[in-house]
Protein backbone atom coordinates (compact mmCIF):
# COMPACT_ATOMS: atom_id res chain seq x y z
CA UNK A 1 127.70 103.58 129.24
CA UNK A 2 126.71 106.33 126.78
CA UNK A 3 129.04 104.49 124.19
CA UNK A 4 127.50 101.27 124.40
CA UNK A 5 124.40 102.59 123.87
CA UNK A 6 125.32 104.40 121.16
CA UNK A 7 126.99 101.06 119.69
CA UNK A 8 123.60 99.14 120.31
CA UNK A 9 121.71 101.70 118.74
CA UNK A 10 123.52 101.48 115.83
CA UNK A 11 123.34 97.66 115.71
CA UNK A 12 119.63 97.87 115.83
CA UNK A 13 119.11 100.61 112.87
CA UNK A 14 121.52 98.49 111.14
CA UNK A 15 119.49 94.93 111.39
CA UNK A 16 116.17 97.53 110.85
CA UNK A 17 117.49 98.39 107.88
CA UNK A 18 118.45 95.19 106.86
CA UNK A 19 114.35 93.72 107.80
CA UNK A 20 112.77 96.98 105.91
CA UNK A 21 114.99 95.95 102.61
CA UNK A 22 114.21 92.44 103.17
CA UNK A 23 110.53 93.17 103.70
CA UNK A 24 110.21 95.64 100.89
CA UNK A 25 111.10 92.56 98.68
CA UNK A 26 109.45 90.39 100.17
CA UNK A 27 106.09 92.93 99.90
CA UNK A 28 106.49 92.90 96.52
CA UNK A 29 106.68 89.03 95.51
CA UNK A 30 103.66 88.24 97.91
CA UNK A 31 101.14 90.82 97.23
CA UNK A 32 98.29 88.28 97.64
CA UNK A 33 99.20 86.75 101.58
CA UNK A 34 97.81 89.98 103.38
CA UNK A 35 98.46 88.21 105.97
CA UNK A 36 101.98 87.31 106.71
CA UNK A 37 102.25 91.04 105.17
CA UNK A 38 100.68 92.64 107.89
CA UNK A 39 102.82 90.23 110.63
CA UNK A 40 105.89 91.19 109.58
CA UNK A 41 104.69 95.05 109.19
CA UNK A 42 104.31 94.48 112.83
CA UNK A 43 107.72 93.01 113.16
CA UNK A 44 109.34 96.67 111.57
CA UNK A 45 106.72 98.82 113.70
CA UNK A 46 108.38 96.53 117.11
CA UNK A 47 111.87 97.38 115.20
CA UNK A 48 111.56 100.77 114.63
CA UNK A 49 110.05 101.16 118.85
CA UNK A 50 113.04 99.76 119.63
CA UNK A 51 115.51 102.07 117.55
């Protein structure tokens, strides 16, 4: 069981790594939509819980 959860742990920091590159360029060609900005910085703070 400990295995497993070490495998799914990895999966997850692997697709949170994946989301923070993809937001970080994301961040930078839509400075100006605060908004969607701030949704997805939700979306990595729910990732990074979850890790």
């Amino acid at each position: 069981m400990s295995a497993g959860f070490f495998v799914l742990k990895v999966v997850l920091g692997s697709w949170f790594l994946v989301l923070g590159s993809w937001f970080l360029v994301f961040s930078v060609r839509a400075k100006k939509n605060k908004t969607r900005i701030t949704y997805l910085s939700e979306i990595l703070l729910t990732n990074a819980v979850l890790v």
